[in-house]
ModelCIF file with pLDDT and N, C-alpha, C, O atoms, coordinates in Angstrom:
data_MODEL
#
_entry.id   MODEL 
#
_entity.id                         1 
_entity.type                       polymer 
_entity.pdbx_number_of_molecules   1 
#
_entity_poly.entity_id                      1 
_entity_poly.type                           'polypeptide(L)' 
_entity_poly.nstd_linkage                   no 
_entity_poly.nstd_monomer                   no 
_entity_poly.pdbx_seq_one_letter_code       
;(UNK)(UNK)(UNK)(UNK)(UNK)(UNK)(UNK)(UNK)(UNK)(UNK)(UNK)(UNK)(UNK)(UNK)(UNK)(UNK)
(UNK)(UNK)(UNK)(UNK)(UNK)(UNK)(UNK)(UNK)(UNK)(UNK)(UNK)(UNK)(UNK)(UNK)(UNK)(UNK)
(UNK)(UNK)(UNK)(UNK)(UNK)(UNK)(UNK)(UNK)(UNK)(UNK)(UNK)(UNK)(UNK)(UNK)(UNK)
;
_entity_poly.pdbx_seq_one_letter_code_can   XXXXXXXXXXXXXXXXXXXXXXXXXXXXXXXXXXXXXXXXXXXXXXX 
_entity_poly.pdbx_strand_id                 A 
#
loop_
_entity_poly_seq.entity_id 
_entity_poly_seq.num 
_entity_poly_seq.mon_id 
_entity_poly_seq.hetero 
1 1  UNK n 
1 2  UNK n 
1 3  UNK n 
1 4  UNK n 
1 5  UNK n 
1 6  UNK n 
1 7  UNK n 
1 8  UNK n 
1 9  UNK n 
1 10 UNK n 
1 11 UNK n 
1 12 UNK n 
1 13 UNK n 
1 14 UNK n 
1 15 UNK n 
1 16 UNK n 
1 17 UNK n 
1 18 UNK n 
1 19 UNK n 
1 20 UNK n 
1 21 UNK n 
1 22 UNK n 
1 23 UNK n 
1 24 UNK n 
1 25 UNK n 
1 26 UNK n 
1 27 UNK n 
1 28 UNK n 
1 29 UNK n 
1 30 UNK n 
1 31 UNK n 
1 32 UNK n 
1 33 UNK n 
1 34 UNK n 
1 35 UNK n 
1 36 UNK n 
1 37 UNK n 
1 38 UNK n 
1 39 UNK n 
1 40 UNK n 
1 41 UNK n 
1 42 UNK n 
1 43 UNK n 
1 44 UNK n 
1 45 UNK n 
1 46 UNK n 
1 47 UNK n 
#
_struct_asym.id          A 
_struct_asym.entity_id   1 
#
loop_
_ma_qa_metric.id 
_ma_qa_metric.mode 
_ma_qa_metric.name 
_ma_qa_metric.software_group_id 
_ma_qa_metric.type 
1 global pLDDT . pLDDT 
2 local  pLDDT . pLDDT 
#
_ma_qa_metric_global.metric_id      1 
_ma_qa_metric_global.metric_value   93.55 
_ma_qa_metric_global.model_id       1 
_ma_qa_metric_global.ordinal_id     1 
#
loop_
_ma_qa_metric_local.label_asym_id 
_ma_qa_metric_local.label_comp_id 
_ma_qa_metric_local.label_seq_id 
_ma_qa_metric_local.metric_id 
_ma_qa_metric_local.metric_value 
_ma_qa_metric_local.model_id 
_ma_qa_metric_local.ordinal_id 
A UNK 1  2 93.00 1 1  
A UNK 2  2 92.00 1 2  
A UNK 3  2 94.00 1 3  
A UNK 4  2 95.00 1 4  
A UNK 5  2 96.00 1 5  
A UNK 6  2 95.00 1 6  
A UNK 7  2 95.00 1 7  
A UNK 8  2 95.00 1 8  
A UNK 9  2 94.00 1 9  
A UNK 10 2 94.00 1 10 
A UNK 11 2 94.00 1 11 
A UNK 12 2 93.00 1 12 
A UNK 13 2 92.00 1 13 
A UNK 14 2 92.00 1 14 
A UNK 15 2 93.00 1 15 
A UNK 16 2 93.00 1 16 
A UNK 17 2 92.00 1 17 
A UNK 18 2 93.00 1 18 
A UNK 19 2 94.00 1 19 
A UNK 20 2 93.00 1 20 
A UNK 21 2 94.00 1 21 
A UNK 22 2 94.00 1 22 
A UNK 23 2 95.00 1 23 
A UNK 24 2 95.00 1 24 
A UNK 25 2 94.00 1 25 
A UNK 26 2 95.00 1 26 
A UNK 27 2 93.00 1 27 
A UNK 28 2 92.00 1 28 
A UNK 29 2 93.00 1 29 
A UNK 30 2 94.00 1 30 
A UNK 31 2 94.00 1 31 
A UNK 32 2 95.00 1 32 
A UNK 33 2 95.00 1 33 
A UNK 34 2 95.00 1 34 
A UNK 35 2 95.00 1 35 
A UNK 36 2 94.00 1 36 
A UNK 37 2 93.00 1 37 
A UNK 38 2 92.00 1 38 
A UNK 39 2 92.00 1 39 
A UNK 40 2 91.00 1 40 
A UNK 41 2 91.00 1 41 
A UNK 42 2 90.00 1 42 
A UNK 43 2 91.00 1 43 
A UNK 44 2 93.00 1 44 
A UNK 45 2 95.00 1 45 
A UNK 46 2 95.00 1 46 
A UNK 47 2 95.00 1 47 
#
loop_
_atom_site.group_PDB 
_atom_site.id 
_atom_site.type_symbol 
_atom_site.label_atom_id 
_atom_site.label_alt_id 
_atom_site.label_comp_id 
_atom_site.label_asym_id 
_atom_site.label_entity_id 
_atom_site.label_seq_id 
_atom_site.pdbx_PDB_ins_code 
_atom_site.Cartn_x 
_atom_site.Cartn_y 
_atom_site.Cartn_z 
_atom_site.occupancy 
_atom_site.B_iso_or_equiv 
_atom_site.pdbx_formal_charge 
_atom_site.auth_seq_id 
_atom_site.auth_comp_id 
_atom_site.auth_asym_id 
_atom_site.auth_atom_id 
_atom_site.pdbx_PDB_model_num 
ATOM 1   N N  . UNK A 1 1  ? -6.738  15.228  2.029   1.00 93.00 ? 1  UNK A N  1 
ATOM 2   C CA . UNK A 1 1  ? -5.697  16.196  2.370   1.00 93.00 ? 1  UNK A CA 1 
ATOM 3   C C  . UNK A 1 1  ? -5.520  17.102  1.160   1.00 93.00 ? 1  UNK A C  1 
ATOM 4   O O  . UNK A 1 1  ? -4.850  16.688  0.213   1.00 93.00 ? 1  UNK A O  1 
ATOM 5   N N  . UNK A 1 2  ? -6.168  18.511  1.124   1.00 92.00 ? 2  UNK A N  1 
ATOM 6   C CA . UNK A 1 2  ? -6.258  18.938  -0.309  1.00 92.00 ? 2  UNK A CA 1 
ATOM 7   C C  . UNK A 1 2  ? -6.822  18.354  -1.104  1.00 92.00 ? 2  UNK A C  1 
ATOM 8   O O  . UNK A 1 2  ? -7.911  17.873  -0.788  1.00 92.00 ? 2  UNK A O  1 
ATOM 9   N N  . UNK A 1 3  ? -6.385  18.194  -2.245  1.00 94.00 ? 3  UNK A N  1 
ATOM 10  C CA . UNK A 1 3  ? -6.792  17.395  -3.404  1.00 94.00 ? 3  UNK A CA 1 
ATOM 11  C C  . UNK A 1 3  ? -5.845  15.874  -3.413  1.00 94.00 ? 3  UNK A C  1 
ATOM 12  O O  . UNK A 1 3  ? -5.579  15.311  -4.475  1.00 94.00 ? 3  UNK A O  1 
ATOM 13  N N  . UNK A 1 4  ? -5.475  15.426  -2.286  1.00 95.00 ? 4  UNK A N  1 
ATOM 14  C CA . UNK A 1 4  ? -4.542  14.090  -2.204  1.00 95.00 ? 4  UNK A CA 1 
ATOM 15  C C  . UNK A 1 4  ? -5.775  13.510  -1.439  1.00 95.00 ? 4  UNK A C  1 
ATOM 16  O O  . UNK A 1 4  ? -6.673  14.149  -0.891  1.00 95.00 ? 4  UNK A O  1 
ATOM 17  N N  . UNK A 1 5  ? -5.582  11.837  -1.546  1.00 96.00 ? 5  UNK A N  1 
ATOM 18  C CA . UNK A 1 5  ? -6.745  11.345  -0.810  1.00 96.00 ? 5  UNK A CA 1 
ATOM 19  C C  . UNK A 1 5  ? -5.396  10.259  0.017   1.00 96.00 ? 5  UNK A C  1 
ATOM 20  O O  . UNK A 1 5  ? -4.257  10.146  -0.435  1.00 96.00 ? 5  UNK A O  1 
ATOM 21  N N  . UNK A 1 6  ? -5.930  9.551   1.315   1.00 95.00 ? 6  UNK A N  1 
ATOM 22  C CA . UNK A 1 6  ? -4.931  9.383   2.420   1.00 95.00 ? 6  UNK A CA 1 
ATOM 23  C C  . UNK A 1 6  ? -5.491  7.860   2.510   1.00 95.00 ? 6  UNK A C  1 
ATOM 24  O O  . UNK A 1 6  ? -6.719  7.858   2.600   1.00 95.00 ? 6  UNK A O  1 
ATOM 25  N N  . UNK A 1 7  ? -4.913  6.574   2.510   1.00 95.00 ? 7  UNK A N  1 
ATOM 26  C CA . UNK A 1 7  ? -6.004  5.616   3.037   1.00 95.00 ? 7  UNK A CA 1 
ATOM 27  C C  . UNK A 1 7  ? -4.646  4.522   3.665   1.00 95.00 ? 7  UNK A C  1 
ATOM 28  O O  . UNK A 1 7  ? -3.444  4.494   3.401   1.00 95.00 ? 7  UNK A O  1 
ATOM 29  N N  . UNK A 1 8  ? -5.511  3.698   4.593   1.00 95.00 ? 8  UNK A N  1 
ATOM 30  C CA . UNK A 1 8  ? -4.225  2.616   5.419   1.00 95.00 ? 8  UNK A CA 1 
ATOM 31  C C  . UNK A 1 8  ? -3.982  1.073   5.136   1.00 95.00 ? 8  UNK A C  1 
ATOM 32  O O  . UNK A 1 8  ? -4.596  0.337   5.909   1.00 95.00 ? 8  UNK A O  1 
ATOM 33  N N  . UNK A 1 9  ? -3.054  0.323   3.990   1.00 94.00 ? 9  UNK A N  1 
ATOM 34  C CA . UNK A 1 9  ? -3.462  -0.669  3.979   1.00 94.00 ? 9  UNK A CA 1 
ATOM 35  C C  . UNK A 1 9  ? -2.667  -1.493  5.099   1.00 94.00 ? 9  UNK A C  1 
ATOM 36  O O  . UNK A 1 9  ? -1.512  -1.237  5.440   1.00 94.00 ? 9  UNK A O  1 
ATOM 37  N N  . UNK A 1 10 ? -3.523  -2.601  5.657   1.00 94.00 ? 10 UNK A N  1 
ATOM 38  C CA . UNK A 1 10 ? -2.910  -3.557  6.545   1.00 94.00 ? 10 UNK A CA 1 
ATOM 39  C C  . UNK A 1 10 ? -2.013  -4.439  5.799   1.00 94.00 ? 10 UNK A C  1 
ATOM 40  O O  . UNK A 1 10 ? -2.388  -4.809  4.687   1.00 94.00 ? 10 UNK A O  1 
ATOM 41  N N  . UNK A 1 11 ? -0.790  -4.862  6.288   1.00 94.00 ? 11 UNK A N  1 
ATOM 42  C CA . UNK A 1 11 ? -0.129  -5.678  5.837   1.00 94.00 ? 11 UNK A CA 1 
ATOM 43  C C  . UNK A 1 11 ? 0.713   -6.767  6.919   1.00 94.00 ? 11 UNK A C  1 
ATOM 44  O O  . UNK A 1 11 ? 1.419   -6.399  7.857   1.00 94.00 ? 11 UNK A O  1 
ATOM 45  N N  . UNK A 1 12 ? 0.483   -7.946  6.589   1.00 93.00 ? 12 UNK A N  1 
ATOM 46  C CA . UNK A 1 12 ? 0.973   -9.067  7.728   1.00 93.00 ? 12 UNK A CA 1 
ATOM 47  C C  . UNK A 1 12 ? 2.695   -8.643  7.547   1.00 93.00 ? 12 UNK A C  1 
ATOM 48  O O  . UNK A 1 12 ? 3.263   -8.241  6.532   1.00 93.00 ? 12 UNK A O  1 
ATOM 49  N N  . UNK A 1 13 ? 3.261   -8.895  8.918   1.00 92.00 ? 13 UNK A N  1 
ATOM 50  C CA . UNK A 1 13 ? 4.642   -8.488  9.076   1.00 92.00 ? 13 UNK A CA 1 
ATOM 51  C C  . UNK A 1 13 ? 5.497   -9.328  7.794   1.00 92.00 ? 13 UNK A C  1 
ATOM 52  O O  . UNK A 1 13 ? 6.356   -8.922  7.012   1.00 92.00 ? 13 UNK A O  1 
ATOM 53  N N  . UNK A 1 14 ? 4.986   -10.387 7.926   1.00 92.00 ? 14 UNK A N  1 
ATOM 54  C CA . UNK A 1 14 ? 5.865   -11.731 6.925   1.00 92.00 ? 14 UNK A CA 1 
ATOM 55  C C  . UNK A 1 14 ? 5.817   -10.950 5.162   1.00 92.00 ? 14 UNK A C  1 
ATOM 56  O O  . UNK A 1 14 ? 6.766   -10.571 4.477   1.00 92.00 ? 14 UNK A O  1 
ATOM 57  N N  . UNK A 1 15 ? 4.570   -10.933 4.906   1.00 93.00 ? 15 UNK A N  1 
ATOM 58  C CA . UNK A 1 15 ? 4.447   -10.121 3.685   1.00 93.00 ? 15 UNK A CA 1 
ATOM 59  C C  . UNK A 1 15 ? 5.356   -9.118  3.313   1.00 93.00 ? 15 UNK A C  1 
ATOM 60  O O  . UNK A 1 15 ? 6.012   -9.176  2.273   1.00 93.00 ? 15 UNK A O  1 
ATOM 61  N N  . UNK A 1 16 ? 5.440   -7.902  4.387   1.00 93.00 ? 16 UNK A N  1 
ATOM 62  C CA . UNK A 1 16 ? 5.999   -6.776  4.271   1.00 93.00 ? 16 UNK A CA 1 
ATOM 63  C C  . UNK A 1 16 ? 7.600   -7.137  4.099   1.00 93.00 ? 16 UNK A C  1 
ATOM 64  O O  . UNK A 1 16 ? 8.318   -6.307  3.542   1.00 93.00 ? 16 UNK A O  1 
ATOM 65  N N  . UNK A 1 17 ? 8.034   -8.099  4.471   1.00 92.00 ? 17 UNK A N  1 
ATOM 66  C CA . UNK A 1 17 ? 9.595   -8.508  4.639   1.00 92.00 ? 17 UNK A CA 1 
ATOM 67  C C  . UNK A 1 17 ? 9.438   -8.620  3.595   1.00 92.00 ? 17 UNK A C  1 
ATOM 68  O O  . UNK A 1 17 ? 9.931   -7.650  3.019   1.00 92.00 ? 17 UNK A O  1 
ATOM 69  N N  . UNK A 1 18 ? 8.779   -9.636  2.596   1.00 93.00 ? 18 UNK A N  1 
ATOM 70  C CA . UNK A 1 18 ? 9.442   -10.238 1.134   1.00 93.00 ? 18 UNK A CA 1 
ATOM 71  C C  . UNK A 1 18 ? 8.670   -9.371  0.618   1.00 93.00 ? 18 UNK A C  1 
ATOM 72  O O  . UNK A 1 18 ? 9.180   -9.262  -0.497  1.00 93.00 ? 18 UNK A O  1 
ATOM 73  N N  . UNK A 1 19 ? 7.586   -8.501  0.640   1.00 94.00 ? 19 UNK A N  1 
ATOM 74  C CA . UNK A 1 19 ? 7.209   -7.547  -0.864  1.00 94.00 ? 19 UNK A CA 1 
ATOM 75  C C  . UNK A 1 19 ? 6.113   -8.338  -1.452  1.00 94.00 ? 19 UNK A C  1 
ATOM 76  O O  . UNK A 1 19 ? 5.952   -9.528  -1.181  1.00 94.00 ? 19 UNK A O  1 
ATOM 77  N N  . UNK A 1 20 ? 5.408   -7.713  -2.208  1.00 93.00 ? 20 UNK A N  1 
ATOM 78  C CA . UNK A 1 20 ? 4.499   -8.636  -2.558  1.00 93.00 ? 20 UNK A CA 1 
ATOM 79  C C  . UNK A 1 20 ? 3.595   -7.300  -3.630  1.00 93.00 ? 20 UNK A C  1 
ATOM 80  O O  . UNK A 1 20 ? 4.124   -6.221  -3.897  1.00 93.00 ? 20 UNK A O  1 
ATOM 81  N N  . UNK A 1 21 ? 2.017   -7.757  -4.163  1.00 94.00 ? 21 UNK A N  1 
ATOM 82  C CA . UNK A 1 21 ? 1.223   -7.223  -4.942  1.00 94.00 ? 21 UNK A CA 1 
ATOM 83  C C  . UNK A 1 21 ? 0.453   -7.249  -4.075  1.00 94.00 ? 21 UNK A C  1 
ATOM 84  O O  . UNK A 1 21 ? 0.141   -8.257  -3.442  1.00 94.00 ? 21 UNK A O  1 
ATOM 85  N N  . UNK A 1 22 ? -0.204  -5.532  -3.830  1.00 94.00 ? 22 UNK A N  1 
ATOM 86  C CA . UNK A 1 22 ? -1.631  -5.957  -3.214  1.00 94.00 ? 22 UNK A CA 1 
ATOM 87  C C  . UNK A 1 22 ? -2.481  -5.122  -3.967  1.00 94.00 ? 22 UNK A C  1 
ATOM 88  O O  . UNK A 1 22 ? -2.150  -4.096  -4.562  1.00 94.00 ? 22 UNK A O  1 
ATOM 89  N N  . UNK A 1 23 ? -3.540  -5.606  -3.901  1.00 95.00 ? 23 UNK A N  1 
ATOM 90  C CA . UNK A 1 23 ? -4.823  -4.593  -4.405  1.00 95.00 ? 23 UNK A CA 1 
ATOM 91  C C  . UNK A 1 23 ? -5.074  -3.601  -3.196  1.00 95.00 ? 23 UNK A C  1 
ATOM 92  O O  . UNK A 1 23 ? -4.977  -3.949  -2.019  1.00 95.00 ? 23 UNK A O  1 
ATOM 93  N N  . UNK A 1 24 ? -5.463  -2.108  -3.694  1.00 95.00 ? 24 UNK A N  1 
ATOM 94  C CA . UNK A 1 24 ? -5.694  -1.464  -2.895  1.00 95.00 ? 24 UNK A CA 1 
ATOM 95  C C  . UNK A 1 24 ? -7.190  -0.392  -3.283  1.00 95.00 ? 24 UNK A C  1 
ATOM 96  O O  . UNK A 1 24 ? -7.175  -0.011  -4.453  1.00 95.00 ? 24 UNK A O  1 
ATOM 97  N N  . UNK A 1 25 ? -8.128  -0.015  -2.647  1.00 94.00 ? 25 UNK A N  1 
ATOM 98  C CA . UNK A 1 25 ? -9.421  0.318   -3.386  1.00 94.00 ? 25 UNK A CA 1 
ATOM 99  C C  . UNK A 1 25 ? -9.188  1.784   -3.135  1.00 94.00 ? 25 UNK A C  1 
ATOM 100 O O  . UNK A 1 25 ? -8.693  2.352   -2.162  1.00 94.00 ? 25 UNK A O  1 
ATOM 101 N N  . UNK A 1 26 ? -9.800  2.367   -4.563  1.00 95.00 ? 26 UNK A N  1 
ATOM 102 C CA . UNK A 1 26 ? -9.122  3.553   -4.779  1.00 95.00 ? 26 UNK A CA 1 
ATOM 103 C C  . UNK A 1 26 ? -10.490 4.165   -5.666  1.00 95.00 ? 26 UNK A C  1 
ATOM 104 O O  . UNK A 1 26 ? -10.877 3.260   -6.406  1.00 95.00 ? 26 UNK A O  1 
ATOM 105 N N  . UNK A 1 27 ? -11.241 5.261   -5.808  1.00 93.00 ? 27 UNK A N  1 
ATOM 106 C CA . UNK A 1 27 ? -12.422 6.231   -5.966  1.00 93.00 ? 27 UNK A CA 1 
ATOM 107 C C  . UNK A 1 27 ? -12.699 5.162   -7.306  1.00 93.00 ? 27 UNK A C  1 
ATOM 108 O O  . UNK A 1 27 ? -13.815 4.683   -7.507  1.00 93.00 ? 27 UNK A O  1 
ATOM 109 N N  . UNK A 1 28 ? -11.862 4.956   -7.922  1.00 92.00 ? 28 UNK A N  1 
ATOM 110 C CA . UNK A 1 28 ? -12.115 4.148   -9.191  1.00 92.00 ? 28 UNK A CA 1 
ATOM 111 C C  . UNK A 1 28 ? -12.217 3.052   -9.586  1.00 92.00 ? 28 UNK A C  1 
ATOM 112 O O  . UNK A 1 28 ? -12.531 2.706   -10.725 1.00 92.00 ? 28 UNK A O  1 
ATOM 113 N N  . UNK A 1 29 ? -11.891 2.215   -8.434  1.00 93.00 ? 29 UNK A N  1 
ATOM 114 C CA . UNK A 1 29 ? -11.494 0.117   -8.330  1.00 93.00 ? 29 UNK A CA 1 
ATOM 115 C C  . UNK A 1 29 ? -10.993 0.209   -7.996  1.00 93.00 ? 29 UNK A C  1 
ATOM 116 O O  . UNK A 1 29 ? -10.583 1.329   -7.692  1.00 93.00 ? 29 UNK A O  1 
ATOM 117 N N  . UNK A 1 30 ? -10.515 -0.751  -7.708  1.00 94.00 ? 30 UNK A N  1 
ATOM 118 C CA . UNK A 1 30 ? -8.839  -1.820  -7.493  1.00 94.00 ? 30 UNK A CA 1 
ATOM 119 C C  . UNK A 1 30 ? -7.485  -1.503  -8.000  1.00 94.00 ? 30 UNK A C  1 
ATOM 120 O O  . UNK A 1 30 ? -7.165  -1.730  -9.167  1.00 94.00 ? 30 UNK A O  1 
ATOM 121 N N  . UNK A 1 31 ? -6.917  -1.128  -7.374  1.00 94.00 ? 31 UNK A N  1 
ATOM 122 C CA . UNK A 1 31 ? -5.491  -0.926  -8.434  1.00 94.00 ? 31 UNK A CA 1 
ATOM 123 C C  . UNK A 1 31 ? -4.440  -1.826  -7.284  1.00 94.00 ? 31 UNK A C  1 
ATOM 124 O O  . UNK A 1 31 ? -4.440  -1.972  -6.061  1.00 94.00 ? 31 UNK A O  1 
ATOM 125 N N  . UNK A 1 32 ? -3.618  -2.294  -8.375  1.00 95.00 ? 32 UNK A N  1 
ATOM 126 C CA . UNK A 1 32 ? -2.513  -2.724  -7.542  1.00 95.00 ? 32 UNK A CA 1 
ATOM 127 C C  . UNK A 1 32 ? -1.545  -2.318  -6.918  1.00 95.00 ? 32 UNK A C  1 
ATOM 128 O O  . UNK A 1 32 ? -1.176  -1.324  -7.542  1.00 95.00 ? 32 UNK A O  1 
ATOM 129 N N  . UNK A 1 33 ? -0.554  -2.540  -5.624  1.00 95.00 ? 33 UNK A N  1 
ATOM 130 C CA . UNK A 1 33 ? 0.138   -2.190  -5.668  1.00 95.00 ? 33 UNK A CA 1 
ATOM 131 C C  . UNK A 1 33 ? 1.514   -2.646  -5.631  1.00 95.00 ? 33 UNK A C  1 
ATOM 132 O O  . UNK A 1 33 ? 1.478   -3.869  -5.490  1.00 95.00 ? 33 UNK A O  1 
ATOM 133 N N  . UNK A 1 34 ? 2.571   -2.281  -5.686  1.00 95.00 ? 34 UNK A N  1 
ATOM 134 C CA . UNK A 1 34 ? 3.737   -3.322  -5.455  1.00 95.00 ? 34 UNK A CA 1 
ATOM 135 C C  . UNK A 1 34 ? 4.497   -2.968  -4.172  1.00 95.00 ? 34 UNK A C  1 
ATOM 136 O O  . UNK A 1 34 ? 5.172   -1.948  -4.032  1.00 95.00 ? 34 UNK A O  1 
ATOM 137 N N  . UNK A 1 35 ? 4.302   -3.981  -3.197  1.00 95.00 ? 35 UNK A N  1 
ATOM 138 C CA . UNK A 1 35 ? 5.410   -3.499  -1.683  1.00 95.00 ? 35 UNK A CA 1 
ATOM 139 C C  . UNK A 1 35 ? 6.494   -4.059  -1.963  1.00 95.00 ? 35 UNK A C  1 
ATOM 140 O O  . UNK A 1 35 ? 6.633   -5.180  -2.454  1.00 95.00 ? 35 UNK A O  1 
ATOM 141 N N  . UNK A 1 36 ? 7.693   -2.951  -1.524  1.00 94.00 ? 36 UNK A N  1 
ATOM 142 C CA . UNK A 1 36 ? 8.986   -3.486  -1.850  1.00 94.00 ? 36 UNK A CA 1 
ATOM 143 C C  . UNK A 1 36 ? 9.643   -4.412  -0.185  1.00 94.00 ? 36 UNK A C  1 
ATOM 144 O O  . UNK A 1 36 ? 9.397   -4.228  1.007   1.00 94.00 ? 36 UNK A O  1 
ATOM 145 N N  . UNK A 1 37 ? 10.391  -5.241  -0.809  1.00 93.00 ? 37 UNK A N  1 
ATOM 146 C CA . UNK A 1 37 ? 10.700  -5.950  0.589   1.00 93.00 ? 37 UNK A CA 1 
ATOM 147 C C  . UNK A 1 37 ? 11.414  -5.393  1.232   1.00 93.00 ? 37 UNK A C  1 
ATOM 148 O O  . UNK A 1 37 ? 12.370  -4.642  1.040   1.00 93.00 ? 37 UNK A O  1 
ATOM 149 N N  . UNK A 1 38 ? 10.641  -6.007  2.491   1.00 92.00 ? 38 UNK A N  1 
ATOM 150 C CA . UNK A 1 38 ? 11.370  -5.043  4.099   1.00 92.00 ? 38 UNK A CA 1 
ATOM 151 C C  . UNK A 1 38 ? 10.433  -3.639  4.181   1.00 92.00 ? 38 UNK A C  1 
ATOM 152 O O  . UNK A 1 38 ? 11.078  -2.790  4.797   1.00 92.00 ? 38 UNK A O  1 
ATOM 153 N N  . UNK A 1 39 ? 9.003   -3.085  3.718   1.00 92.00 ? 39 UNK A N  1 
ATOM 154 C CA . UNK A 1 39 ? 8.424   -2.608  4.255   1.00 92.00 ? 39 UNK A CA 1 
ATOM 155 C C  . UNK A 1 39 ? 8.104   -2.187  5.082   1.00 92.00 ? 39 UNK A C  1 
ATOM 156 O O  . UNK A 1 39 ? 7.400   -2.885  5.811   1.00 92.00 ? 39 UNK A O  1 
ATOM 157 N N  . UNK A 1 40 ? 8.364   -1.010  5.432   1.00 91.00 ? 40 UNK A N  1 
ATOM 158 C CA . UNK A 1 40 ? 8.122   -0.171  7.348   1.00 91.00 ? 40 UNK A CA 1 
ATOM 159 C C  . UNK A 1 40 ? 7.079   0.071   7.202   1.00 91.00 ? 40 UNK A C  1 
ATOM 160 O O  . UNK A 1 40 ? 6.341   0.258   6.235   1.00 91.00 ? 40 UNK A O  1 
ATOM 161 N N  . UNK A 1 41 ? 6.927   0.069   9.103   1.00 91.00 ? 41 UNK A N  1 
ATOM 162 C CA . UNK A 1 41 ? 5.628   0.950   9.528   1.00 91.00 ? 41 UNK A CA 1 
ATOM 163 C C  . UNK A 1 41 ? 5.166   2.202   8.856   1.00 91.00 ? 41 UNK A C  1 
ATOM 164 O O  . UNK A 1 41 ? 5.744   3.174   9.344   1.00 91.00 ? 41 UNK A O  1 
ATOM 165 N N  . UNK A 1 42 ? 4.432   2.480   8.026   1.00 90.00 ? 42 UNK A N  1 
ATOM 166 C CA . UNK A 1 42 ? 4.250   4.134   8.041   1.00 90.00 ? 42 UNK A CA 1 
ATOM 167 C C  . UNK A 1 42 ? 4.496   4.057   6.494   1.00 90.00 ? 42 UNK A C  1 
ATOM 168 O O  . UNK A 1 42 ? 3.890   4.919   5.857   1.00 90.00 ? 42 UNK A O  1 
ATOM 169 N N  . UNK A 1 43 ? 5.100   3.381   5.928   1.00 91.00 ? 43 UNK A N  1 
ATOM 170 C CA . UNK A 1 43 ? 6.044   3.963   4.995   1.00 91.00 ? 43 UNK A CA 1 
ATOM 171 C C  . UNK A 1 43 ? 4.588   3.736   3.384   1.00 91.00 ? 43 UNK A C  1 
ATOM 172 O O  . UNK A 1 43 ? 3.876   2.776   3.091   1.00 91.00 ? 43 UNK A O  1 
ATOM 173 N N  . UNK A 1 44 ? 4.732   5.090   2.768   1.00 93.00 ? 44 UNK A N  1 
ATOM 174 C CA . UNK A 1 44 ? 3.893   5.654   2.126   1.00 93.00 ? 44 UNK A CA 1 
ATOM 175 C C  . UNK A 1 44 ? 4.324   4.954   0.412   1.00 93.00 ? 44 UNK A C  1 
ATOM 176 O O  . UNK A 1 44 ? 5.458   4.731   -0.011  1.00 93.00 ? 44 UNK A O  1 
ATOM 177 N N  . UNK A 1 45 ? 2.812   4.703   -0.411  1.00 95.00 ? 45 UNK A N  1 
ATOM 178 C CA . UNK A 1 45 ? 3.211   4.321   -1.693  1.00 95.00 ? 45 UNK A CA 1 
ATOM 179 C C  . UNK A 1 45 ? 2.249   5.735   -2.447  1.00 95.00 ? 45 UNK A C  1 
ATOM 180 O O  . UNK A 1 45 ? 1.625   6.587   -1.815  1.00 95.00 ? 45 UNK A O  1 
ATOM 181 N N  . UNK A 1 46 ? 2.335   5.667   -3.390  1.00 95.00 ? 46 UNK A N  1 
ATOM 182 C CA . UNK A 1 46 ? 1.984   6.710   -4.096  1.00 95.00 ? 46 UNK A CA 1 
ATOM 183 C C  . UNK A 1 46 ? 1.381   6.651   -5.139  1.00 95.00 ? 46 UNK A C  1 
ATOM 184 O O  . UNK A 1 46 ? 2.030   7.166   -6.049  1.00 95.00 ? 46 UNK A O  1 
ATOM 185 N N  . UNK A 1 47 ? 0.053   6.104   -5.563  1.00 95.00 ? 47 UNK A N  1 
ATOM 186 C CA . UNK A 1 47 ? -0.530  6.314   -6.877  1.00 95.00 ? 47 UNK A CA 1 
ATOM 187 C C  . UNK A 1 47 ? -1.263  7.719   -7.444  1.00 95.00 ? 47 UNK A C  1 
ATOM 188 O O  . UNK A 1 47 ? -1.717  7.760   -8.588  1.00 95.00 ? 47 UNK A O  1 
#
């Protein structure tokens, strides 16, 4: 999208309630990320 890159990670419903670390693969490796608990559908993180 422009110069933004767009990607979808799956996350089990249970996870998304309590938050958690996930790795997410990104042009360069792995980077982590942190989901905050109670995670929505849709809802966008930003590295």
């Amino acid at each position: 999208d422009g110069n933004d890159l767009v990607t979808v990670l799956d996350v089990p419903a249970p996870v998304a309630a309590l938050g958690t670390k996930l790795a997410v693969p990104t042009l360069d490796g792995a980077e982590d990320v942190h989901l905050r608990p109670g995670t929505q559908p849709g809802e966008a993180y930003v590295l």
